[in-house]
N, C-alpha and C. Protein backbone atom coordinates (compact mmCIF):
# COMPACT_ATOMS: atom_id res chain seq x y z
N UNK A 1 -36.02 1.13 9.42
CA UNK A 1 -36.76 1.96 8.49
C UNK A 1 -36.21 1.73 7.09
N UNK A 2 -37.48 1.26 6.15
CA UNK A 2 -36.50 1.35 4.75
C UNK A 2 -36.24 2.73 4.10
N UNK A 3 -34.80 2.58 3.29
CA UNK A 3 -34.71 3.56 2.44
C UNK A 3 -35.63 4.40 1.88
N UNK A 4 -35.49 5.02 1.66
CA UNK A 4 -36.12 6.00 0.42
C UNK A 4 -35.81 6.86 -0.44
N UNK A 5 -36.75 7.02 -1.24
CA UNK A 5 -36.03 7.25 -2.50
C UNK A 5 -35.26 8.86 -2.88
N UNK A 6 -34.33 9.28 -3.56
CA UNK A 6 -33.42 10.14 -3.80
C UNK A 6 -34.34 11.36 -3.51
N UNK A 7 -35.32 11.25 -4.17
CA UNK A 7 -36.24 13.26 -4.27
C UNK A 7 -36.63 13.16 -2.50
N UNK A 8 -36.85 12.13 -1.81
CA UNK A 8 -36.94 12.34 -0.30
C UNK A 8 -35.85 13.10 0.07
N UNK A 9 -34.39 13.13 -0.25
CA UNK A 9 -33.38 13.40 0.91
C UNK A 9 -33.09 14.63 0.09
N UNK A 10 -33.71 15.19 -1.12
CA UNK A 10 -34.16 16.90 -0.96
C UNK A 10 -33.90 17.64 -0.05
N UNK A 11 -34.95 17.06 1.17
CA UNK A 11 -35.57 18.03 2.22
C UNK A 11 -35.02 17.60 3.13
N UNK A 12 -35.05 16.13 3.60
CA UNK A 12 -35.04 15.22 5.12
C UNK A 12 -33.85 13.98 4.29
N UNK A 13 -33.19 14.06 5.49
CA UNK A 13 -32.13 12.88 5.42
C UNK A 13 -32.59 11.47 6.21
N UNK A 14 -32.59 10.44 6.04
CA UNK A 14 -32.74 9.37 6.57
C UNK A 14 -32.69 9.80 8.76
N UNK A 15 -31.84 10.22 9.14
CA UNK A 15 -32.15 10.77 10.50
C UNK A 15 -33.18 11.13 10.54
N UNK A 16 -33.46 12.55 10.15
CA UNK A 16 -34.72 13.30 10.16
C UNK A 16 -36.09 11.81 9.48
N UNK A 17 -35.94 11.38 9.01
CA UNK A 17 -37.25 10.56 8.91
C UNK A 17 -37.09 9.71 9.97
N UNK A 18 -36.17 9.28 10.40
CA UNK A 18 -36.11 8.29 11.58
C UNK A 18 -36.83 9.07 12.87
N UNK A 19 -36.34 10.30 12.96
CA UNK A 19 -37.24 11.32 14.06
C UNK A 19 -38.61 11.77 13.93
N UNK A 20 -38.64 11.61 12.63
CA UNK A 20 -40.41 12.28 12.39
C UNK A 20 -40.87 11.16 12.64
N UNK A 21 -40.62 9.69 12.31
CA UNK A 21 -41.28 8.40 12.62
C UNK A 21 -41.45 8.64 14.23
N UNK A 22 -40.10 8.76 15.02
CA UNK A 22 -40.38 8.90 16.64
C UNK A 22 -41.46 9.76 16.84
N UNK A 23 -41.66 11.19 15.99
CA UNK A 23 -42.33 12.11 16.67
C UNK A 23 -43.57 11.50 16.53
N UNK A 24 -44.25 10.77 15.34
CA UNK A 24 -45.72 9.71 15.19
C UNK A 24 -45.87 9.36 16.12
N UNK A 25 -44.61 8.07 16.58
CA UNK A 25 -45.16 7.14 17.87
C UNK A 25 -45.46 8.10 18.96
N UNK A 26 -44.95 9.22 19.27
CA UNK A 26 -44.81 9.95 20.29
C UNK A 26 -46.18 10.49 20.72
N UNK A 27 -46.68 11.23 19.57
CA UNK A 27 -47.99 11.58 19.39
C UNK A 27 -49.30 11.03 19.51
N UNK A 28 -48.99 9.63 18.60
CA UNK A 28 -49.74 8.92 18.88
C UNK A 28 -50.12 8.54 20.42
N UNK A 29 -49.43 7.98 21.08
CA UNK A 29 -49.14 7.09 22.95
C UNK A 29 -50.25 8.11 23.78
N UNK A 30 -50.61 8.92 23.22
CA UNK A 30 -51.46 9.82 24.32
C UNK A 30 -52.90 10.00 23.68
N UNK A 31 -53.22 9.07 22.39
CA UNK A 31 -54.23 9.33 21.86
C UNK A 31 -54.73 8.04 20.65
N UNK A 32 -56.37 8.15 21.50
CA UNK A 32 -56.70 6.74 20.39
C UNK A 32 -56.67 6.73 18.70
N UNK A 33 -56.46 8.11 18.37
CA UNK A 33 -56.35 8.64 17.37
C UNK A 33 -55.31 8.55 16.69
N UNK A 34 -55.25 8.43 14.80
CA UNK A 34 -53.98 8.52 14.44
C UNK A 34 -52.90 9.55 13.50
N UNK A 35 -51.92 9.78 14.01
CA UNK A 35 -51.37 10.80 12.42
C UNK A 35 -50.41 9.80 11.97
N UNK A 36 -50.61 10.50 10.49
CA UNK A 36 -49.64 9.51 9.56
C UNK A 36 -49.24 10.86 8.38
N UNK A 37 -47.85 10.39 8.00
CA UNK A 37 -47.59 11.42 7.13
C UNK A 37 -46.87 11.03 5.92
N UNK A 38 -46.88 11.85 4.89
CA UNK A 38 -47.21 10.96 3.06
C UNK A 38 -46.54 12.01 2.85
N UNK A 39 -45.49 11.43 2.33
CA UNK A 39 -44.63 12.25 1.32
C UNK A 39 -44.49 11.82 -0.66
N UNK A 40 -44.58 12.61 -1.13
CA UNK A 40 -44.86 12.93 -2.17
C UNK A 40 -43.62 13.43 -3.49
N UNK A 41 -43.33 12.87 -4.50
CA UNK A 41 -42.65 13.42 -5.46
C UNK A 41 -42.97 14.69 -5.73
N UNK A 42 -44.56 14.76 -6.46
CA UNK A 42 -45.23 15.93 -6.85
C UNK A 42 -46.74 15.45 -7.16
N UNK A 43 -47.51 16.25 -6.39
CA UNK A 43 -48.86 16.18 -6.55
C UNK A 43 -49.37 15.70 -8.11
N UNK A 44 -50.10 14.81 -7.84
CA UNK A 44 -50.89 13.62 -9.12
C UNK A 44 -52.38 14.33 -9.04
N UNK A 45 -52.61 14.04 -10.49
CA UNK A 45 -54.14 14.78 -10.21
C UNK A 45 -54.62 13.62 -9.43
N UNK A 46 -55.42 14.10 -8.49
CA UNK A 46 -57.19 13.55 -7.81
C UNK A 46 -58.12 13.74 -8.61
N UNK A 47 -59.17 12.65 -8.27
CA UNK A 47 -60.28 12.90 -8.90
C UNK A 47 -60.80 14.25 -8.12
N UNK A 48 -61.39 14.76 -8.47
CA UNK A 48 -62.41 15.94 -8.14
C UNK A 48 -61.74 17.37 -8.54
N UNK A 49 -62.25 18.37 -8.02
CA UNK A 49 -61.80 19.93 -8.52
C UNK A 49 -61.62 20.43 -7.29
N UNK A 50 -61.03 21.90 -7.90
CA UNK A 50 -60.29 22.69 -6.99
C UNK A 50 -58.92 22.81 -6.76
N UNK A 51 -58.41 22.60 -5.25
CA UNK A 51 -56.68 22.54 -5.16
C UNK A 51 -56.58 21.13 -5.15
N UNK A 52 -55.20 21.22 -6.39
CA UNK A 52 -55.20 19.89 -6.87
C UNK A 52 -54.59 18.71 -5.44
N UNK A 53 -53.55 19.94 -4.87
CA UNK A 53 -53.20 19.42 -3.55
C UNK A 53 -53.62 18.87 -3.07
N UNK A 54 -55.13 19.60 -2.15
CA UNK A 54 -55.70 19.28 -1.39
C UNK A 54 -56.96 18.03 -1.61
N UNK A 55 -57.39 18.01 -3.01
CA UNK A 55 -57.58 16.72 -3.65
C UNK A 55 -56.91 15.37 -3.58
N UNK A 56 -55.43 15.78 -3.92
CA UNK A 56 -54.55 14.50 -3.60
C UNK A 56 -53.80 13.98 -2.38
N UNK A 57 -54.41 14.95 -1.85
CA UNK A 57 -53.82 14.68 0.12
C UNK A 57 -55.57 14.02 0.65
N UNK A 58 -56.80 14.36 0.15
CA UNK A 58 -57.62 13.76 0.37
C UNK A 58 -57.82 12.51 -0.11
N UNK A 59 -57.49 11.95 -1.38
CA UNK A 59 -57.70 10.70 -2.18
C UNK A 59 -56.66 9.66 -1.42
N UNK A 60 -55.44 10.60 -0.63
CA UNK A 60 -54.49 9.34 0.04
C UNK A 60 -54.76 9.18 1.18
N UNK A 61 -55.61 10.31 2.18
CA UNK A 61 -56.36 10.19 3.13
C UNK A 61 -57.12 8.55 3.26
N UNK A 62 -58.06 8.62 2.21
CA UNK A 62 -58.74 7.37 1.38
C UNK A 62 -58.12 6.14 1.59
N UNK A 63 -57.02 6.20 0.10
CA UNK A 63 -56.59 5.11 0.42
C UNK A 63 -55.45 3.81 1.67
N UNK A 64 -55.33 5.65 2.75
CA UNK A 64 -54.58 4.98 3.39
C UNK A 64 -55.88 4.67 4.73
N UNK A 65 -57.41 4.64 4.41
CA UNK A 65 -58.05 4.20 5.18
C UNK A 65 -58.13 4.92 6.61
N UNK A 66 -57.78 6.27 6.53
CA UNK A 66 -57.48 7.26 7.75
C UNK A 66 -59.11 6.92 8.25
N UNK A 67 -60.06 7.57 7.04
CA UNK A 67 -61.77 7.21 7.35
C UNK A 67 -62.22 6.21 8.80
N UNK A 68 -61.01 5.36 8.87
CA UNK A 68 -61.42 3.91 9.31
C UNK A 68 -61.14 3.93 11.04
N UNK A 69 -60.29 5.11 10.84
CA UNK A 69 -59.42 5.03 12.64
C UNK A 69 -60.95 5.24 13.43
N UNK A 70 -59.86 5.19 14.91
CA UNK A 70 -61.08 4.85 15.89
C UNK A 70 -61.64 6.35 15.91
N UNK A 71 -63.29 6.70 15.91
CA UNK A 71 -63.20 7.70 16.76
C UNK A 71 -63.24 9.04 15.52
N UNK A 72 -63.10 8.94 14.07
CA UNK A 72 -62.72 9.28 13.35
C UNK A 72 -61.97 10.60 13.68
N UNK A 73 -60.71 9.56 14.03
CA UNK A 73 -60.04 11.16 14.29
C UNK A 73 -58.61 11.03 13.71
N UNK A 74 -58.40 10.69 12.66
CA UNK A 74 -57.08 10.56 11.80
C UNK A 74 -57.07 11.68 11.33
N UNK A 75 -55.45 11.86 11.15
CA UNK A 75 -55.20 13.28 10.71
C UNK A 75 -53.93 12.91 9.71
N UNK A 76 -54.28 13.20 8.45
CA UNK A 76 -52.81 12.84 7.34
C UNK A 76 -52.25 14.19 7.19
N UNK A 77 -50.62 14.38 7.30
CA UNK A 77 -50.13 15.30 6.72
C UNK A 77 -49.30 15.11 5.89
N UNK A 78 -49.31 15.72 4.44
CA UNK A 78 -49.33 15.34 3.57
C UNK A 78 -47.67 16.39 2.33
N UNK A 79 -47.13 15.93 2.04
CA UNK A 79 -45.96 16.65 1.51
C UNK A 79 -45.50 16.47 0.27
N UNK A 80 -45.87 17.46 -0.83
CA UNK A 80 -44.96 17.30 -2.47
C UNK A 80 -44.25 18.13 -2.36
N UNK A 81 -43.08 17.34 -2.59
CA UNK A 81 -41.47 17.66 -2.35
C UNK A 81 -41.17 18.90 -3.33
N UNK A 82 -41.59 18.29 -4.45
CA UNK A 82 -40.51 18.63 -5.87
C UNK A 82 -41.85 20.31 -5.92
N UNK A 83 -43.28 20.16 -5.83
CA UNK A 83 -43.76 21.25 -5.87
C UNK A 83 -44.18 22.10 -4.86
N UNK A 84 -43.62 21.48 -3.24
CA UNK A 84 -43.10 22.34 -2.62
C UNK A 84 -45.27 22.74 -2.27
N UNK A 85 -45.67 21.93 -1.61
CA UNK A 85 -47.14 22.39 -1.66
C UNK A 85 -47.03 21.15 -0.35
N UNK A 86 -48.41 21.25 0.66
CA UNK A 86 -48.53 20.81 1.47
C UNK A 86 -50.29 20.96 1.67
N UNK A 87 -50.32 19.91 2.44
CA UNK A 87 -52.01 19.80 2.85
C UNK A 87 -52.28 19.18 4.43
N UNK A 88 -53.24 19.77 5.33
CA UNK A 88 -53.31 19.01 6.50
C UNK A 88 -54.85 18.00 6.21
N UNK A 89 -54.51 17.02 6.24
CA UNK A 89 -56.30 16.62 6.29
C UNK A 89 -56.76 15.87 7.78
N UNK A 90 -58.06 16.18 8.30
CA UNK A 90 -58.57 16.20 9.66
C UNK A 90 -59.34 14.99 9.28
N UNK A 91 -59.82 14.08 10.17
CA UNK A 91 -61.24 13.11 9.45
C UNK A 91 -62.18 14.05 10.22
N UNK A 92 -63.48 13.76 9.80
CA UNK A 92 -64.90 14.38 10.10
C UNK A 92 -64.92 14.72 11.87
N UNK A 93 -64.64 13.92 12.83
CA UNK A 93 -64.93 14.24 14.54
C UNK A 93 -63.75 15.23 15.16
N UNK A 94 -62.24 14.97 14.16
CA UNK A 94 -61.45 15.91 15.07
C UNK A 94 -61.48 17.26 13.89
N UNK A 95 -62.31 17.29 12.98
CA UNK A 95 -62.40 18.58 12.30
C UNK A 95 -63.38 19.26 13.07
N UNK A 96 -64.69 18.76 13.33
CA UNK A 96 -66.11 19.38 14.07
C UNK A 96 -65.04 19.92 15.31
N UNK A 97 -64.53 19.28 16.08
CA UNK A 97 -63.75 20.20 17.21
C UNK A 97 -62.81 21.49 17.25
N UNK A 98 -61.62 20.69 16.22
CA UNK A 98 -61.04 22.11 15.87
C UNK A 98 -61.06 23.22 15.03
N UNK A 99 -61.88 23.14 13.91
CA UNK A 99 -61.86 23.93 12.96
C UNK A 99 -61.11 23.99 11.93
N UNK A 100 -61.39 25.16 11.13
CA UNK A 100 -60.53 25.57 9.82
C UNK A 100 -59.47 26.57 10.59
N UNK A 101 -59.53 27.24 11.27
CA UNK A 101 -58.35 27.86 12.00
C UNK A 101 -57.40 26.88 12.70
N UNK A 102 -57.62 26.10 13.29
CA UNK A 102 -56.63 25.27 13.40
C UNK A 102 -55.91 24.97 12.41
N UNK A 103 -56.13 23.95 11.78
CA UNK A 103 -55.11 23.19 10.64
C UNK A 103 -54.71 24.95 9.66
N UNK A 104 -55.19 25.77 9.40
CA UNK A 104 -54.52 27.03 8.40
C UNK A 104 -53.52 27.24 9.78
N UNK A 105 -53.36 27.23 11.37
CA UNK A 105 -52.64 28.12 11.94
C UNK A 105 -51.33 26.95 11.96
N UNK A 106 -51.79 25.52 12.03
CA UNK A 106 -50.71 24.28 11.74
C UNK A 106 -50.07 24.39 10.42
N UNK A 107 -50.62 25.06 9.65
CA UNK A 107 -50.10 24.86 8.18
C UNK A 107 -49.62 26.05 7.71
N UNK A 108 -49.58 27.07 8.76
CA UNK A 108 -48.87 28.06 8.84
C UNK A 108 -47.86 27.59 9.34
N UNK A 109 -47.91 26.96 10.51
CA UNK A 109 -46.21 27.22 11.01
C UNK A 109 -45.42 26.14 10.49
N UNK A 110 -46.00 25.05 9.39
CA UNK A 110 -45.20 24.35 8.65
C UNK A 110 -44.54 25.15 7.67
N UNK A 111 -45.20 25.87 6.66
CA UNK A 111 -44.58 26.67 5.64
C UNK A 111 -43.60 27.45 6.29
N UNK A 112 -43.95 28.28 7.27
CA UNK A 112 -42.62 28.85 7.89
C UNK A 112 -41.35 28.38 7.93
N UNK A 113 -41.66 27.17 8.88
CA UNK A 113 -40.35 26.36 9.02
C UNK A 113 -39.87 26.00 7.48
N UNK A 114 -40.52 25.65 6.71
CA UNK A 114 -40.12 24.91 5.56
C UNK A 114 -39.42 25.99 4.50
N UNK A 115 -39.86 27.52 4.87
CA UNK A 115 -39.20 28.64 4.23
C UNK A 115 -38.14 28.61 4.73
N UNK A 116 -37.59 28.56 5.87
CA UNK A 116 -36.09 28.55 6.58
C UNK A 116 -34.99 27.90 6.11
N UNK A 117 -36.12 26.57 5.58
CA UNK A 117 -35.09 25.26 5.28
C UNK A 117 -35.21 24.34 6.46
N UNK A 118 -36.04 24.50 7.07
CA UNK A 118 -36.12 23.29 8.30
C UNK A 118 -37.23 22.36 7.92
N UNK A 119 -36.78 21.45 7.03
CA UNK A 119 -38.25 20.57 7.03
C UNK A 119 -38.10 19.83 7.99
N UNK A 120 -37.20 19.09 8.46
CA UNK A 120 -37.63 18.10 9.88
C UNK A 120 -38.31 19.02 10.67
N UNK A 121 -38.40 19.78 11.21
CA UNK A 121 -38.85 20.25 11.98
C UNK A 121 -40.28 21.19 11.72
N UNK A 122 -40.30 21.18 10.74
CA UNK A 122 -41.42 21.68 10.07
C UNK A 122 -42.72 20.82 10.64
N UNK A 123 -42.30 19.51 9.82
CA UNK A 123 -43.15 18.18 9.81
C UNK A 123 -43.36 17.83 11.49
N UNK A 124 -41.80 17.62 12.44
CA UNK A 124 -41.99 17.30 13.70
C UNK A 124 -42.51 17.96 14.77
N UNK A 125 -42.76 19.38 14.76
CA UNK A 125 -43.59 20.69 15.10
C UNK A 125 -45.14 20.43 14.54
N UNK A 126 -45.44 20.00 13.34
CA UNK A 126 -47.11 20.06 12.68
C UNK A 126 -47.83 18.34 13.74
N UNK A 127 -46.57 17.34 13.62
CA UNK A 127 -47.02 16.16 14.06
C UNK A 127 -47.09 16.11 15.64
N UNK A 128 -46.39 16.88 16.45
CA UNK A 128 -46.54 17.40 18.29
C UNK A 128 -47.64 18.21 18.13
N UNK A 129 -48.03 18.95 17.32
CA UNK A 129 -49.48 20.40 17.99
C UNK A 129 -50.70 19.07 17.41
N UNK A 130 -50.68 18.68 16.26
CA UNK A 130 -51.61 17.67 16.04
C UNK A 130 -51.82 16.64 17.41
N UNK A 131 -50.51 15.85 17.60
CA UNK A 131 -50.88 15.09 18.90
C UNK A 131 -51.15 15.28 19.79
N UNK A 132 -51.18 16.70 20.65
CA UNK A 132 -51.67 17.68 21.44
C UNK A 132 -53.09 17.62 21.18
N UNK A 133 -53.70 17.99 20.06
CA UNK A 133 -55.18 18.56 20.23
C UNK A 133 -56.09 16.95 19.71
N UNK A 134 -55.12 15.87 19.33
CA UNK A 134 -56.14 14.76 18.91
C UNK A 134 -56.28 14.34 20.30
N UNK A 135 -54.56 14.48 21.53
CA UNK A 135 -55.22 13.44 22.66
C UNK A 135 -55.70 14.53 23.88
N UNK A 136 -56.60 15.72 23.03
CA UNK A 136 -57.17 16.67 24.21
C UNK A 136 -58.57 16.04 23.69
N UNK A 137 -58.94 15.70 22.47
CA UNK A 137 -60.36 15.14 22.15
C UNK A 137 -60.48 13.87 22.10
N UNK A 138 -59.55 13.15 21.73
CA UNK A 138 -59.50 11.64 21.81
C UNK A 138 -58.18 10.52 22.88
N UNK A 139 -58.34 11.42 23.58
CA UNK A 139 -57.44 10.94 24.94
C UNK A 139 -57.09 8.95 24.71
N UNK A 140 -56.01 8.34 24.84
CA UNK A 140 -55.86 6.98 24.66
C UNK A 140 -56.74 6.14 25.86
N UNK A 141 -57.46 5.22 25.52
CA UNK A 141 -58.32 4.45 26.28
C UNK A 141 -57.55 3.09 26.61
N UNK A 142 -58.33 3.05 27.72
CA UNK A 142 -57.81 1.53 28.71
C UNK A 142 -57.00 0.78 27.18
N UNK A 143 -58.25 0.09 26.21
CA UNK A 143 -58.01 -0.70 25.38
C UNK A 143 -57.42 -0.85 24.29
N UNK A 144 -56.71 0.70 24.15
CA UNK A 144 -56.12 1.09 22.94
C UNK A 144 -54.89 0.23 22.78
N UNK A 145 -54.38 -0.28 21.66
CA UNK A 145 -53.51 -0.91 21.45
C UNK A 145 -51.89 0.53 20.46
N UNK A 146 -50.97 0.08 20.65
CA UNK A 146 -50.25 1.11 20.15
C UNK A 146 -50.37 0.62 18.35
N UNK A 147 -50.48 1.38 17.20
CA UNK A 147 -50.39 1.72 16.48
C UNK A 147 -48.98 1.11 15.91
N UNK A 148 -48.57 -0.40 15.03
CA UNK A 148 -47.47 -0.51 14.48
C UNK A 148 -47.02 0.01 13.69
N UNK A 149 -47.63 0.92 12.84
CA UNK A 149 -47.25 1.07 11.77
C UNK A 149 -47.21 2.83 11.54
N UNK A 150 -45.91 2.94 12.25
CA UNK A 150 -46.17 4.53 12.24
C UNK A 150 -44.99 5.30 11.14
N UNK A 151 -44.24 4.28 10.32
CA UNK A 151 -43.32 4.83 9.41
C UNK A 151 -44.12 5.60 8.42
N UNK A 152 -43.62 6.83 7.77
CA UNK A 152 -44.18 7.98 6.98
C UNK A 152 -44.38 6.76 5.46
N UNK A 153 -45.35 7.08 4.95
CA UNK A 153 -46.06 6.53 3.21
C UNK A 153 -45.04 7.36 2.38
N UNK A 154 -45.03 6.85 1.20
CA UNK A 154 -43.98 8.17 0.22
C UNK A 154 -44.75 7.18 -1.44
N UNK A 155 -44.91 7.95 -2.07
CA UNK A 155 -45.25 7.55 -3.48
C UNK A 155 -44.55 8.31 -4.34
């Protein structure tokens, strides 16, 4: 895993990212579906209005091509460190299933943890209930190949 940069080990120490990477692959293996998670200095404006957050957890949604997974069922979770703000984003097929109560009751029990001071576990708790309900709707198929690239994004 490469380094990363100083405002990362804030929250999570090089271990703890080495485990949230495990908890991805983990999640992933039971589902054709993918999570990926983006950590953040501090939220950049997005184009569009509203929460600027949730704008810029959607625009990296985008560019990290989540749109594209099989099945559209990518799920980015998304983290600014320094402003301490968070976003879950669903793609279009595993949102129609679970709802807006889901991801607010996931993004509840991240802030919790993250009030304690537990961000590993914050993140590795949001990325297990996610892999739970992507491989109850998108269960892994004969042909699924595993997912290389499951190290966390950081800008």
């Amino acid at each position: 895993m490469p380094k990363h940069p100083r405002w990362v080990h804030r929250i999570l120490s090089e271990d703890d990212l080495a485990a949230i990477v495990a908890s991805i692959a983990s999640a992933e293996a039971a589902t054709s579906a993918e999570v990926r998670v983006h950590l953040e200095r501090r939220v950049k404006r997005a184009p569009g209005s509203g929460d600027p957050t949730l704008a810029r957890a959607r625009d990296i949604f985008a560019r990290l091509e989540m749109h594209e997974t099989t099945h559209r069922g990518g799920v980015l979770i998304y983290l600014s460190v320094e402003d301490r703000k968070l976003a879950i984003i669903g793609d279009d097929a595993i949102h129609a299933r679970v709802g807006d109560e889901y991801w607010l009751g996931v993004r509840d029990g991240m802030v919790a943890r993250l009030r304690e001071g537990r961000a590993r576990e914050a993140v590795i708790e949001a990325v297990a209930e996610v892999g739970r309900a992507l491989s109850r709707h998108f269960p892994r198929e004969s042909d699924d190949r595993p997912d290389p690239n499951n190290d966390l994004s950081v800008t």
